[in-house]
Protein backbone atom coordinates (compact mmCIF):
# COMPACT_ATOMS: atom_id res chain seq x y z
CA UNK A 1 0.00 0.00 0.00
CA UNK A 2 1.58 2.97 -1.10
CA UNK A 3 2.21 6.20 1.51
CA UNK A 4 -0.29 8.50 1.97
CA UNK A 5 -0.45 12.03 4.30
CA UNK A 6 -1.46 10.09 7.60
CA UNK A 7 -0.97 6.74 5.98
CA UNK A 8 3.10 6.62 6.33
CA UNK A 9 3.01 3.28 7.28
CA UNK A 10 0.42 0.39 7.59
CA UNK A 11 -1.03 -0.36 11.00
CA UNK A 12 -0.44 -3.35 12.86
CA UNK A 13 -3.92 -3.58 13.49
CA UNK A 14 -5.59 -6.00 11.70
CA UNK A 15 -9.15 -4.37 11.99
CA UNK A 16 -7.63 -1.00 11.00
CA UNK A 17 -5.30 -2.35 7.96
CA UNK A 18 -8.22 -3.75 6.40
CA UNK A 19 -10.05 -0.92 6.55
CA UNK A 20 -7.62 1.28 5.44
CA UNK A 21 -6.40 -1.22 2.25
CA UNK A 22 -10.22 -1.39 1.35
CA UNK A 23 -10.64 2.16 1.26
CA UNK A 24 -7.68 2.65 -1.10
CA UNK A 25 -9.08 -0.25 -3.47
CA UNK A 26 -12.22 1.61 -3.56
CA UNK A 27 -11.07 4.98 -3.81
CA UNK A 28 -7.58 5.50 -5.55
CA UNK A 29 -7.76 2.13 -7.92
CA UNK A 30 -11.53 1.82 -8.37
CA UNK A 31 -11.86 -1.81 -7.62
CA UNK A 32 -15.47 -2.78 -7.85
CA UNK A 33 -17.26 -3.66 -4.59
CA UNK A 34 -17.38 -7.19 -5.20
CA UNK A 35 -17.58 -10.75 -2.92
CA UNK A 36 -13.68 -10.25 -1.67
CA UNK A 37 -14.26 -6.62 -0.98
CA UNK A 38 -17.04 -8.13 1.57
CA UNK A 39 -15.02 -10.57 2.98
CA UNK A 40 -12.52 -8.47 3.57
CA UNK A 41 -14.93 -5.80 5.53
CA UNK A 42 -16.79 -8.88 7.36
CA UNK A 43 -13.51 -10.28 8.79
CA UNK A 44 -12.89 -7.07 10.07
CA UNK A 45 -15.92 -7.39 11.78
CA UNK A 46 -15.03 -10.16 14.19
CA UNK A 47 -12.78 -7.81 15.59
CA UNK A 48 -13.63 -6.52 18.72
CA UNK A 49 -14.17 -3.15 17.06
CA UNK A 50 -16.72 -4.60 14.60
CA UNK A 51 -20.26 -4.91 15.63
CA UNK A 52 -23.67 -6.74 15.12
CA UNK A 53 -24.77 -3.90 13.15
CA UNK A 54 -21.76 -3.71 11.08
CA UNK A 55 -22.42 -7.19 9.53
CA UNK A 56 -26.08 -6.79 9.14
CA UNK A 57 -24.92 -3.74 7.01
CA UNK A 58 -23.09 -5.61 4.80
CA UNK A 59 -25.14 -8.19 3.93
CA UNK A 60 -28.19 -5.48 3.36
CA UNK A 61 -25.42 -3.79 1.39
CA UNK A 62 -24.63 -6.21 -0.73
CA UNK A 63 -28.60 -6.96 -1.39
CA UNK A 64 -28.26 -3.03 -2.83
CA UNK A 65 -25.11 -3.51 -4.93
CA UNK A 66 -26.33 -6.86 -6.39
CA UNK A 67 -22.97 -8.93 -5.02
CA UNK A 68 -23.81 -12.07 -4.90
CA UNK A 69 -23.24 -14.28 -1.05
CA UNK A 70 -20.65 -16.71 -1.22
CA UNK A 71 -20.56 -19.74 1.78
CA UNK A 72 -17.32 -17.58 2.90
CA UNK A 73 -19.09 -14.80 3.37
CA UNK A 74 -21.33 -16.48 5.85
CA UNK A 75 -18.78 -18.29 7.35
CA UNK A 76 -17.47 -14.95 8.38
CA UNK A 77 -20.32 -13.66 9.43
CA UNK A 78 -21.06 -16.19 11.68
CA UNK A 79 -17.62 -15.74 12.71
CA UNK A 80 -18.43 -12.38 13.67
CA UNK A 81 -21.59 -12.77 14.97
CA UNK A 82 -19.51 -15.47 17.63
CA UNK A 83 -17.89 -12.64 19.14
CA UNK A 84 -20.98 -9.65 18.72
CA UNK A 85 -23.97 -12.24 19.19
CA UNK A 86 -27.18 -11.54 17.84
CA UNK A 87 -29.76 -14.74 17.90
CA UNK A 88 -31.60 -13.00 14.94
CA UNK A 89 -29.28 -12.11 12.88
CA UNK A 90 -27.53 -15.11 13.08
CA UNK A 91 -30.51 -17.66 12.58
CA UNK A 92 -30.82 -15.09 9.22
CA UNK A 93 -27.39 -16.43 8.19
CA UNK A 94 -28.07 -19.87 8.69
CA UNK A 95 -31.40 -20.07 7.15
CA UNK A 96 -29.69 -18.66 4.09
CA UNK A 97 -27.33 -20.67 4.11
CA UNK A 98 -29.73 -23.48 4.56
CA UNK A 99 -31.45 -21.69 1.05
CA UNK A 100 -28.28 -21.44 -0.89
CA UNK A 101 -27.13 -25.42 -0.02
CA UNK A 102 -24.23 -23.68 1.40
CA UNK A 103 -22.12 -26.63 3.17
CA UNK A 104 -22.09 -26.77 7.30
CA UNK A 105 -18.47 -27.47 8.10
CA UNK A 106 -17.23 -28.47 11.06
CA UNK A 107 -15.45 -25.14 11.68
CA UNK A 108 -18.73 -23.60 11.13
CA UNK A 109 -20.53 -25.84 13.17
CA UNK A 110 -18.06 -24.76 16.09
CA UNK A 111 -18.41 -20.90 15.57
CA UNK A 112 -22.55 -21.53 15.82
CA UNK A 113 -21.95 -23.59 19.14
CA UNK A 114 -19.82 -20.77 20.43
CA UNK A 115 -22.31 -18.25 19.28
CA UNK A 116 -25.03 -19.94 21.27
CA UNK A 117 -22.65 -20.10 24.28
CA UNK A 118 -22.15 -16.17 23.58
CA UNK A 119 -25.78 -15.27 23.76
CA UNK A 120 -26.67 -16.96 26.64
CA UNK A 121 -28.30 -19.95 25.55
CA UNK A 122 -26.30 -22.55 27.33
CA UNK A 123 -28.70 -25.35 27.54
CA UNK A 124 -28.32 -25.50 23.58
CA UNK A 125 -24.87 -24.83 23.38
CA UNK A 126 -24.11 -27.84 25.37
CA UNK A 127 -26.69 -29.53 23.63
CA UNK A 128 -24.52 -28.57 19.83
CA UNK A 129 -21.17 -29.37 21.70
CA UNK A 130 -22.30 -32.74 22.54
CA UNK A 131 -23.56 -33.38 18.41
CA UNK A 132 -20.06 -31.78 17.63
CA UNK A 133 -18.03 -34.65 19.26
CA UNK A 134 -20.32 -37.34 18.10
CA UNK A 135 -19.82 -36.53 14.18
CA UNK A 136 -17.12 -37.19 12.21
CA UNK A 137 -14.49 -35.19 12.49
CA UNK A 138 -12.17 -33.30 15.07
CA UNK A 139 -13.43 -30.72 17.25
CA UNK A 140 -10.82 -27.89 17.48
CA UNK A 141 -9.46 -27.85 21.26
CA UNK A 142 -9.84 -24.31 21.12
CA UNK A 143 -13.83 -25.16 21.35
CA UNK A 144 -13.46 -27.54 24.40
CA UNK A 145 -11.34 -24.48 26.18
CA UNK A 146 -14.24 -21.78 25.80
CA UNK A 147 -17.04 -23.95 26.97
CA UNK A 148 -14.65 -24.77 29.92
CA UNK A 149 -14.06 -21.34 30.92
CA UNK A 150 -17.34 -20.18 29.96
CA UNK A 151 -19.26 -22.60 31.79
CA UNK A 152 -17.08 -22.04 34.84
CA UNK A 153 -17.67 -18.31 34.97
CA UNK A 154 -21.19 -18.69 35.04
CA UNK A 155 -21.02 -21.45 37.60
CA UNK A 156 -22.25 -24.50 35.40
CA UNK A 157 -19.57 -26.98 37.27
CA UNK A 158 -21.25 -30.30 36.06
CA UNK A 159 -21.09 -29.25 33.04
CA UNK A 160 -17.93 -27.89 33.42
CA UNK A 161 -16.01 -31.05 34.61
CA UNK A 162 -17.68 -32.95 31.84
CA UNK A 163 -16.16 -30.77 28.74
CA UNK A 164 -12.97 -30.82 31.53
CA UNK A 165 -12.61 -34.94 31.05
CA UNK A 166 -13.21 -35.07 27.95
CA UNK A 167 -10.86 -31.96 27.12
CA UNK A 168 -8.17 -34.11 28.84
CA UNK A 169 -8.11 -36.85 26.90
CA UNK A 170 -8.59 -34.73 23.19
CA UNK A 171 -5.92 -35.33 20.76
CA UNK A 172 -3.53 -31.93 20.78
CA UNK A 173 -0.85 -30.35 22.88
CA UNK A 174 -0.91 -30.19 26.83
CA UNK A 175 0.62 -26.75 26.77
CA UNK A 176 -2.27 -24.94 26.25
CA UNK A 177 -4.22 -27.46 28.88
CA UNK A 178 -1.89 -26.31 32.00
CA UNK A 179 -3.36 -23.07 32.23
CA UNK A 180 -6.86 -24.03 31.39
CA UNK A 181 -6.04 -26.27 33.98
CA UNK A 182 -5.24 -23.97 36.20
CA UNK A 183 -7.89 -21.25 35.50
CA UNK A 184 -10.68 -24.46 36.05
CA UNK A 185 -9.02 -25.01 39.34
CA UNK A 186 -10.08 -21.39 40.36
CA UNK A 187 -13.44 -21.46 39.42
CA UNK A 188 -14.05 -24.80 40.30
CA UNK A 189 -12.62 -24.08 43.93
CA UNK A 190 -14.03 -21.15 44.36
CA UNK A 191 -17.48 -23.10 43.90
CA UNK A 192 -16.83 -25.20 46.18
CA UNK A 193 -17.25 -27.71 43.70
CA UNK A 194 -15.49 -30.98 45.19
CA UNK A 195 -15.74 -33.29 42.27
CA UNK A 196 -14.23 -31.35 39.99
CA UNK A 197 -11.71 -29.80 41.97
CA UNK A 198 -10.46 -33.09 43.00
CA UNK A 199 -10.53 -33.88 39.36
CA UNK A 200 -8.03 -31.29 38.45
CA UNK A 201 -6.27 -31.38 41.67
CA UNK A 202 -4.51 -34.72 40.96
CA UNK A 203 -3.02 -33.70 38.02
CA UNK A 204 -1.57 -30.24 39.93
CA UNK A 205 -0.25 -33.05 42.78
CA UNK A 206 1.05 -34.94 39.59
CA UNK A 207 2.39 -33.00 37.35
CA UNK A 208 5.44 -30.36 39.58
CA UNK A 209 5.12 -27.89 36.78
CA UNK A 210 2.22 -26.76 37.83
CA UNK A 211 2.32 -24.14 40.26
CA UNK A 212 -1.28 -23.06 41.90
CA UNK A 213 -1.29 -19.41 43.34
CA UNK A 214 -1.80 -18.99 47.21
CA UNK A 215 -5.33 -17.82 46.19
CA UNK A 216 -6.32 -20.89 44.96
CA UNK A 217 -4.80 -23.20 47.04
CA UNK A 218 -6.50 -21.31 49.79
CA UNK A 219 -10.11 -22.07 48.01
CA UNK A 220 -8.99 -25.77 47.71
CA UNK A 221 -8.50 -26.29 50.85
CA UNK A 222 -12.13 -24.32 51.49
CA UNK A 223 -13.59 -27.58 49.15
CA UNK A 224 -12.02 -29.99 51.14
CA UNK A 225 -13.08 -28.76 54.59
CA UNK A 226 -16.51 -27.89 53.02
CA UNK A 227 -16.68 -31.76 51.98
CA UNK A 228 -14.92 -33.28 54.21
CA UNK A 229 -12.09 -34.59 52.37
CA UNK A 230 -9.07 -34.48 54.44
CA UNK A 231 -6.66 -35.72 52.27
CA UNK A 232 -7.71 -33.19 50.07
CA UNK A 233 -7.68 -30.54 52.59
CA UNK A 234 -3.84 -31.79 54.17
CA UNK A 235 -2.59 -31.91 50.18
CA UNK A 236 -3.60 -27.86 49.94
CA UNK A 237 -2.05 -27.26 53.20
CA UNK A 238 0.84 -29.17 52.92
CA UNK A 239 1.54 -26.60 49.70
CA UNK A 240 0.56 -23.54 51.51
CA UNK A 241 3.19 -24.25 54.01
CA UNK A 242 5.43 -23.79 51.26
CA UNK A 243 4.99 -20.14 51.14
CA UNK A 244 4.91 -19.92 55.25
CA UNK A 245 3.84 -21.09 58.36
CA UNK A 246 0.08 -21.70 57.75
CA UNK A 247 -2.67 -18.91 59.10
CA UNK A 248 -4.77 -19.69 62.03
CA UNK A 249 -7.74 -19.88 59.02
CA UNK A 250 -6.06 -22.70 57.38
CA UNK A 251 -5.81 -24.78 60.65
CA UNK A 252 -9.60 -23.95 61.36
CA UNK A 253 -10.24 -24.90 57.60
CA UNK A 254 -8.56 -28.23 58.27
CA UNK A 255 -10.55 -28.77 61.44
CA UNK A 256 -13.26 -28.37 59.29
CA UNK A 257 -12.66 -31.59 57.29
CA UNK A 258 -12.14 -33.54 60.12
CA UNK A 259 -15.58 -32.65 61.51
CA UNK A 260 -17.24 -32.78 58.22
CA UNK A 261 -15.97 -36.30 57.82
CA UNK A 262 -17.05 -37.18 60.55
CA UNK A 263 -13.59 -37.63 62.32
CA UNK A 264 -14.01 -36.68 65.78
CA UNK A 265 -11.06 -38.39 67.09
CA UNK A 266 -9.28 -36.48 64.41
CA UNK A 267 -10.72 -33.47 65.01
CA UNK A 268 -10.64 -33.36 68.65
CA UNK A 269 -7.06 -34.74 68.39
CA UNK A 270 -6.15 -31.33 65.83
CA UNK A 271 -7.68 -28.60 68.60
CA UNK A 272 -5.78 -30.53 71.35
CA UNK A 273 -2.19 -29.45 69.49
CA UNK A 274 -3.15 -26.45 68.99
CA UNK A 275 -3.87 -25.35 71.88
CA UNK A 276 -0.75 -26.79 72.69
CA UNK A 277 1.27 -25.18 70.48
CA UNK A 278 -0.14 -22.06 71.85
CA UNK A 279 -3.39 -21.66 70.43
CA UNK A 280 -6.76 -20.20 72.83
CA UNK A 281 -9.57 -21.82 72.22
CA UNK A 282 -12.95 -20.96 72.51
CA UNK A 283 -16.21 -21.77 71.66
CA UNK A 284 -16.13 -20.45 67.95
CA UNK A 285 -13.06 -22.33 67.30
CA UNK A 286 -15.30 -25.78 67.54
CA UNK A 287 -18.31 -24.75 65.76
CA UNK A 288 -17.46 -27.30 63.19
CA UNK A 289 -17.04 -30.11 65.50
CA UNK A 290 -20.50 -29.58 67.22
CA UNK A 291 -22.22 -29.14 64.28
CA UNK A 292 -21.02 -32.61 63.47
CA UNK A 293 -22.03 -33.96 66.57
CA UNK A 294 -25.55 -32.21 66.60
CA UNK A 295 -26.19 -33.88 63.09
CA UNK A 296 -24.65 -37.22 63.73
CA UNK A 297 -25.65 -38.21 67.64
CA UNK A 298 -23.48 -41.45 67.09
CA UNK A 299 -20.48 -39.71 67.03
CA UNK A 300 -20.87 -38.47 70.59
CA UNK A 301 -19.62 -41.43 71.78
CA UNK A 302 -16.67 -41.07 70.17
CA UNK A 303 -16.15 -37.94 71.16
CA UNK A 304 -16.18 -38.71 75.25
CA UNK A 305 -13.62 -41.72 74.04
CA UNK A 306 -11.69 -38.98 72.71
CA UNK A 307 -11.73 -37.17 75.84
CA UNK A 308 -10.12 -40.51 77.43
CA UNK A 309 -7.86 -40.81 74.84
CA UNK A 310 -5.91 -37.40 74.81
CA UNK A 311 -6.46 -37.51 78.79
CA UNK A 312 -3.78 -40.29 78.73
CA UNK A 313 -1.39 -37.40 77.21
CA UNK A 314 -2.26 -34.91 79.40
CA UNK A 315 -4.94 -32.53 80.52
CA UNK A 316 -7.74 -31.92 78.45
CA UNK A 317 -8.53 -28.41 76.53
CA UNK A 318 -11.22 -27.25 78.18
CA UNK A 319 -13.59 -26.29 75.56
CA UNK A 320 -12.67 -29.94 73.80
CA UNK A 321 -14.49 -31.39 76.96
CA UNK A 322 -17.29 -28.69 76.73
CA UNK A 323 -18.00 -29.39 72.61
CA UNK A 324 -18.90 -32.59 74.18
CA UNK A 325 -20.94 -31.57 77.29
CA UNK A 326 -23.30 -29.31 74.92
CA UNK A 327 -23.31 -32.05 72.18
CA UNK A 328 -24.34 -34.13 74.62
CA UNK A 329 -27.13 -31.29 76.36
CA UNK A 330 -28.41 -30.63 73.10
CA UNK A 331 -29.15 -33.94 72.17
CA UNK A 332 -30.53 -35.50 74.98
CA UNK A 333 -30.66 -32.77 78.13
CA UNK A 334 -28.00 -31.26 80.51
CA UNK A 335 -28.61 -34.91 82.71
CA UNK A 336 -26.55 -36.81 79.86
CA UNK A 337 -23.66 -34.00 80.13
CA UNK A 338 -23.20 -34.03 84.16
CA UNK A 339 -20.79 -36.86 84.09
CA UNK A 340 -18.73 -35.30 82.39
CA UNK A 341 -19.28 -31.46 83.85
CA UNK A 342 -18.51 -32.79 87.40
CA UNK A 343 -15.21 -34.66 86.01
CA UNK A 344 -13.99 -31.76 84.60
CA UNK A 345 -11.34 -30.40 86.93
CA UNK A 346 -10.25 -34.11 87.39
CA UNK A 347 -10.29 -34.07 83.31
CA UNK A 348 -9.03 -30.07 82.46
CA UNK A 349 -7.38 -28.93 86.05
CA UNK A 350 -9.67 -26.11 85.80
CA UNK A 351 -12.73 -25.22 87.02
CA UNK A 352 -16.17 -24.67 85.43
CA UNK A 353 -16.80 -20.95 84.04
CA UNK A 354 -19.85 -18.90 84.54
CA UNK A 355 -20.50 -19.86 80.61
CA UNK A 356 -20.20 -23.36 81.16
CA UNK A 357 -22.73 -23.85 84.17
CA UNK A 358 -25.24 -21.39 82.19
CA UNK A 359 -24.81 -23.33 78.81
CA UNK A 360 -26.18 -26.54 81.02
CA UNK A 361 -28.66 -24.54 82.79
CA UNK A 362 -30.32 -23.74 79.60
CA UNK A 363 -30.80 -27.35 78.55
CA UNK A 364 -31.24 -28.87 81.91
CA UNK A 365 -34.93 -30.73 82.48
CA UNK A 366 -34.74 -31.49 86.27
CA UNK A 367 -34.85 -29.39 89.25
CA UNK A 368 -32.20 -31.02 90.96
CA UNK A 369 -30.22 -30.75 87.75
CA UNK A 370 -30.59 -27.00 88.51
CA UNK A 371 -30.01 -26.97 91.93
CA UNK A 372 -26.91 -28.77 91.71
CA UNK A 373 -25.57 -26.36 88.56
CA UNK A 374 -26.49 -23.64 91.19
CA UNK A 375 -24.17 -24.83 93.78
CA UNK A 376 -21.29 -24.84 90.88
CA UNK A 377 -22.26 -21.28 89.65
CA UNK A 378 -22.30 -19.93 93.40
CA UNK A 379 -18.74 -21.64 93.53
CA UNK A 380 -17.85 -19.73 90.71
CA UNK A 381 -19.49 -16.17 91.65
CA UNK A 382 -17.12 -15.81 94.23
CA UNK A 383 -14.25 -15.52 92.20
CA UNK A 384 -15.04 -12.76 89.65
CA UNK A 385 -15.35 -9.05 90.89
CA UNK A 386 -19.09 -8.54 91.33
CA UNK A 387 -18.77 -5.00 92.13
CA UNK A 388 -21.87 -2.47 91.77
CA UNK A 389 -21.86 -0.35 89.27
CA UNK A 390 -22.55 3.27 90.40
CA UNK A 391 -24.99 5.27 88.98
CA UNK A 392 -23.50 8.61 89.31
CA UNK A 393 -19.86 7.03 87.69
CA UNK A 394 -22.56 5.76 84.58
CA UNK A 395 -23.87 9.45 84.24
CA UNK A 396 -20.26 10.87 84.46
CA UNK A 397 -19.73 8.61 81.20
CA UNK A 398 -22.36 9.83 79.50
CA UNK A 399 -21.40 13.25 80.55
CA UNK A 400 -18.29 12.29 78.82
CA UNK A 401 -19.98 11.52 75.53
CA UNK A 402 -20.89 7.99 76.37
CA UNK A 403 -24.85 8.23 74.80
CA UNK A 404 -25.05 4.25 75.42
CA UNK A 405 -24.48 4.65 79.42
CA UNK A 406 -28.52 5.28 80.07
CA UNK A 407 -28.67 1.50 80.95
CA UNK A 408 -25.64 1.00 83.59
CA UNK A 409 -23.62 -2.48 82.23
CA UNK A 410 -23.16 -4.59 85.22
CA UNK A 411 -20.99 -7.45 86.16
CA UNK A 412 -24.06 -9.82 85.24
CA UNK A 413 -24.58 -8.51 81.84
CA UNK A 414 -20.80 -9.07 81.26
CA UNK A 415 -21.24 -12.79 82.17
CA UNK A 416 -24.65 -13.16 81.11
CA UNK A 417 -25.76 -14.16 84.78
CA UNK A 418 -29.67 -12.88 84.06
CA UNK A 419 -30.77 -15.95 81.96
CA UNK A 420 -29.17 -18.16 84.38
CA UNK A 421 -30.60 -16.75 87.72
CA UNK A 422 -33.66 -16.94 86.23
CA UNK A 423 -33.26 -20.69 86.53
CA UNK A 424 -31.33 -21.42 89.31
CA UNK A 425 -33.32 -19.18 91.87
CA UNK A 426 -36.84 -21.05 91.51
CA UNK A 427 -34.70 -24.09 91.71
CA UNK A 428 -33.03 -23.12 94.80
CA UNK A 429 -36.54 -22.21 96.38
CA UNK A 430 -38.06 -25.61 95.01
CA UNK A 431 -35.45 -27.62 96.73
CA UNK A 432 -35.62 -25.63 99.70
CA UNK A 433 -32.65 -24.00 99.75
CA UNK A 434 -33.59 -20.42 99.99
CA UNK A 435 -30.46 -18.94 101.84
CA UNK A 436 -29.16 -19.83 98.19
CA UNK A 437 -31.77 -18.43 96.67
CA UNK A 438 -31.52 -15.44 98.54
CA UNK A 439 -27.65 -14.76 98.15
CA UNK A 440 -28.41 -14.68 94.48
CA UNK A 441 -31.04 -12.15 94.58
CA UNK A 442 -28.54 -10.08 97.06
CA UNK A 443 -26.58 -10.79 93.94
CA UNK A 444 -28.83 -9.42 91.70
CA UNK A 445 -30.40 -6.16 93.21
CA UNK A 446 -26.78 -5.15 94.21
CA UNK A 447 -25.41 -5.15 90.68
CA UNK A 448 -26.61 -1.60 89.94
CA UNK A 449 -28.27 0.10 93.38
CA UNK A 450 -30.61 2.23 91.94
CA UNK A 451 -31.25 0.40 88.91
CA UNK A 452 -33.77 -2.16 89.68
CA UNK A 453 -33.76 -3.97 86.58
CA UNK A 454 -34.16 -6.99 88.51
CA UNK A 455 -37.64 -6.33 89.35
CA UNK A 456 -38.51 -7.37 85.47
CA UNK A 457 -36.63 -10.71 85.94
CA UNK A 458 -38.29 -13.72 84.95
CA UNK A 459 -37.68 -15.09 88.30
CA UNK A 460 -39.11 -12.86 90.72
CA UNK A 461 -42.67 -14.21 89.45
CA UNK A 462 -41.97 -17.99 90.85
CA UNK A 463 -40.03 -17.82 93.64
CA UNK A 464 -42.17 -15.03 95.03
CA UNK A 465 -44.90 -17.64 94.79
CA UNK A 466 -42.51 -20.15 96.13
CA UNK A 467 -41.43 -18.15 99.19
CA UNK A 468 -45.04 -16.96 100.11
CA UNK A 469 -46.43 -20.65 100.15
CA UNK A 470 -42.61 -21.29 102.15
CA UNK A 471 -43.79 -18.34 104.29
CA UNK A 472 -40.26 -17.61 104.32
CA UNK A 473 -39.92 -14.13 106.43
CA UNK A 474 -37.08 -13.00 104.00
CA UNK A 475 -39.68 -12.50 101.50
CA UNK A 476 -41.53 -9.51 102.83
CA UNK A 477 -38.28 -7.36 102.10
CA UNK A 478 -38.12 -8.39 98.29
CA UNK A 479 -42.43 -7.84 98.38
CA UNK A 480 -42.12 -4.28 99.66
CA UNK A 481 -39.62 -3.40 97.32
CA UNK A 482 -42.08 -4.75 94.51
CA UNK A 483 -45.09 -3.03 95.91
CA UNK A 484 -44.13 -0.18 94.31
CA UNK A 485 -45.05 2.21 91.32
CA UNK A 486 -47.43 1.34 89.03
CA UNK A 487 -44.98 -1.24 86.79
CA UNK A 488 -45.58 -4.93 85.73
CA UNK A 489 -43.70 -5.85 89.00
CA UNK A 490 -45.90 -4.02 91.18
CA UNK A 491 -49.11 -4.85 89.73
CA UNK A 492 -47.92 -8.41 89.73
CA UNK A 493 -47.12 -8.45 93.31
CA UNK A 494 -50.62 -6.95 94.49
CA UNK A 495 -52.69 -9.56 92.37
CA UNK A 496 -50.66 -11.97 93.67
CA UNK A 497 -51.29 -10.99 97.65
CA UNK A 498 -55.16 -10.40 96.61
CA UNK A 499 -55.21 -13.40 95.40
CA UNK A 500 -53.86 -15.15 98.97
CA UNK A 501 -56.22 -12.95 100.52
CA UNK A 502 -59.67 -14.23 99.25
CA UNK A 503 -57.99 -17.42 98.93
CA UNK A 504 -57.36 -17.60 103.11
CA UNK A 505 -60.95 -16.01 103.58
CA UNK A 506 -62.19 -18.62 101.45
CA UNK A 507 -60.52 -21.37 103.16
CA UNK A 508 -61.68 -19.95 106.90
């Protein structure tokens, strides 16, 4: 092409060089528009820059001009239309292509299936993929590698692994296959998609040139928690520790598999080295081991013979034993779990916490149950700092920009003590024991002095029934300071005494 004023050179595009050697055909040597002239300007139009629109205008514009189509001209068209899909246009193409006896070759076969894959219609594209590999003839693997990817972005996995297998064993280089490999891995992980990710996975174990990033390795080990699959789960660690000592997420991830395959022994095993290597446990971290338990009540079992086994070692993490306990509470009441609660300083060396006792309260059935969890959690008050919380040092906060402080936070809303004296002080009173009973409720209305929020307690209802048919003289105090105001408390409290009223007249 000879040099024009801003034409020095020809442009390495390809889009732009046919454009610009088309125009000089048709202006400076007046070449006719004829069939190549379109062929040239519709493979420009599976460029990116082309456009839908662009081929429709040539093919109106060669109606106008009287060119005749050729079957290359609709093979690039459909080309085209694979990257800029348009379901219209393109069933146009193939219905006159279908008029002019033009020949369906297996290349154009291909470009349809990847146009259908384009426009969203998946269901058929899969359905045209599949008649590709049963004809005669060799599908490109260029084909397989677009479904793959394309089906994995949009989260078709099953579909996905199928092209994936059969993409593995296509005649053509493996080059190409590492990274499609690779990129299937992703997805596939990211999915959670277990099948398919162990699928791929073997040949990453396999084959040392490939070389997963952190990201994904992180995502396979996800799967294999998610599933389960442990062997899985310790492959993806074992190359994370590669790049550094594992994170405390990848430990919890591999926790997870143990629990999800229902390895207790395993699992229980894992949280008892870490927390000797350092690690504080707590509830949270073993989520995924009562989960298991909750959904699989056989495995209980071998979760207390766990408990026997590392006690052999050593002593036993606490929350390890207490995973147990509220398996065990959960499944069949706090009575199952108090074997094991009252053997746990003999089985940790520590004691009980407040958390602990209320966890069993909450689940417990019997009385005495209660009673006895009482006991423990008086045990335990006496160690923490119960102090009352002042008032005037609560205003002084909010003084001090503290807008939260109208409600004073006591030492029992730090430990959560309301729910459980709700329990254990009608059990105290049912058993009899109300010196108990009363020490909590000292307990209680001392947290915040002048801040009764005890007088809305779900206890004060039953064990001021309890105490007046005791006739316990203690109760009179906790009455009087009731029989006030016009609250739920107070009206509570004079319905109650009416009631004993025209109930002793009634009886004299």
């Amino acid at each position: 092409m000879p040099q024009e004023e801003g034409n020095s050179s020809l442009p390495t595009n390809r889009y732009l060089r046919i454009l610009n050697i088309v125009r000089f055909l048709l202006r400076h040597r007046n070449y006719p528009p004829d069939a190549l002239i379109y062929e040239s300007l519709m493979t420009a139009m599976a460029d990116p820059r082309g456009s839908s629109k662009g081929v429709r205008k040539l093919l109106d514009d060669m109606t106008f001009q009287n060119v005749p189509l050729t079957a290359d001209i609709c093979y690039l068209a459909l080309e085209a239309l694979s990257v800029h899909p348009d379901y219209i246009l393109r069933q146009e193409v193939v219905q006159i292509m279908e008029q002019h006896w033009f020949e369906f070759t297996m290349p154009v076969k291909q470009i349809i299936a990847v146009a259908m894959l384009r426009e969203g219609q998946f269901e058929l594209a899969s359905s045209k993929f599949d008649q590709l590999l049963e004809e005669p003839g060799h599908v490109d693997l260029w084909v397989y590698d677009i479904f793959i990817l394309e089906f994995g972005r949009e989260g078709f996995f099953d579909e996905m692994l199928q092209i994936l297998r059969k993409r593995k064993f296509a005649r053509g280089s493996d080059s190409a296959f590492r990274s499609i490999q690779l990129m299937a891995l992703d997805m596939l992980s990211q999915g959670f998609h277990h099948e398919g990710t162990t699928f791929v996975w073997r040949d990453v174990v396999n084959i040392p040139i490939h070389s997963p990033s952190y990201g994904i390795l992180e995502n396979v080990l996800a799967t294999g928690a998610r599933h389960g699959d442990t062997e899985l789960a310790s492959q993806a660690l074992q190359k994370l520790a590669i790049h550094g000592k594992p994170r405390q997420q990848h430990n919890d991830a591999m926790l997870e598999a143990f629990a999800n395959s229902g390895d207790v022994m395993g699992a229980l095993t894992l949280l008892n080295l870490q927390q000797n290597n350092g690690r504080l446990l707590l509830r949270e971290t073993t989520m995924p081991v009562l989960r298991a338990l909750l959904r699989n009540r056989n495995l209980i079992s071998e979760a207390e013979a766990a408990i026997q086994s590392i006690r052999k070692e050593g002593p036993v993490p606490q929350q390890v034993l207490m995973v147990t306990i509220e398996a065990l509470a959960r499944t069949r009441t706090s009575e199952a779990a108090m074997h094991l609660f009252n053997d746990m300083h003999l089985l940790t060396g520590k004691s009980p916490r407040l958390s602990d006792i209320g966890l069993l309260l909450r689940y417990a059935s019997q009385t005495k149950t209660q009673y006895d969890l009482a006991v423990a959690y008086n045990s335990e008050l006496a160690k923490i700092d119960t102090t009352p919380v002042s008032i005037a040092n609560e205003n002084s906060k909010k003084d001090q920009g503290n807008d939260d402080a109208t409600v004073p936070e006591t030492w029992m809303d730090q430990v959560e003590a309301g729910p459980a004296f709700d329990v254990i002080i009608p059990a105290c009173a049912q058993m009899g024991d109300f010196d108990l009973a009363f020490k909590f409720i000292d307990y209680a209305k001392n947290a915040s002095p002048g801040y009764p929020a005890w007088r809305s307690a779900s206890w004060v209802e039953p064990f001021i029934k309890l105490a007046l048919d005791a006739e316990h003289p203690l109760v009179w105090e906790i009455v009087d300071l009731l029989d006030q105001g016009q609250d739920a408390p107070a009206m509570m409290i004079r319905k109650e005494l009416q009631r004993r009223r025209i109930q002793k007249r009634a009886s004299s």
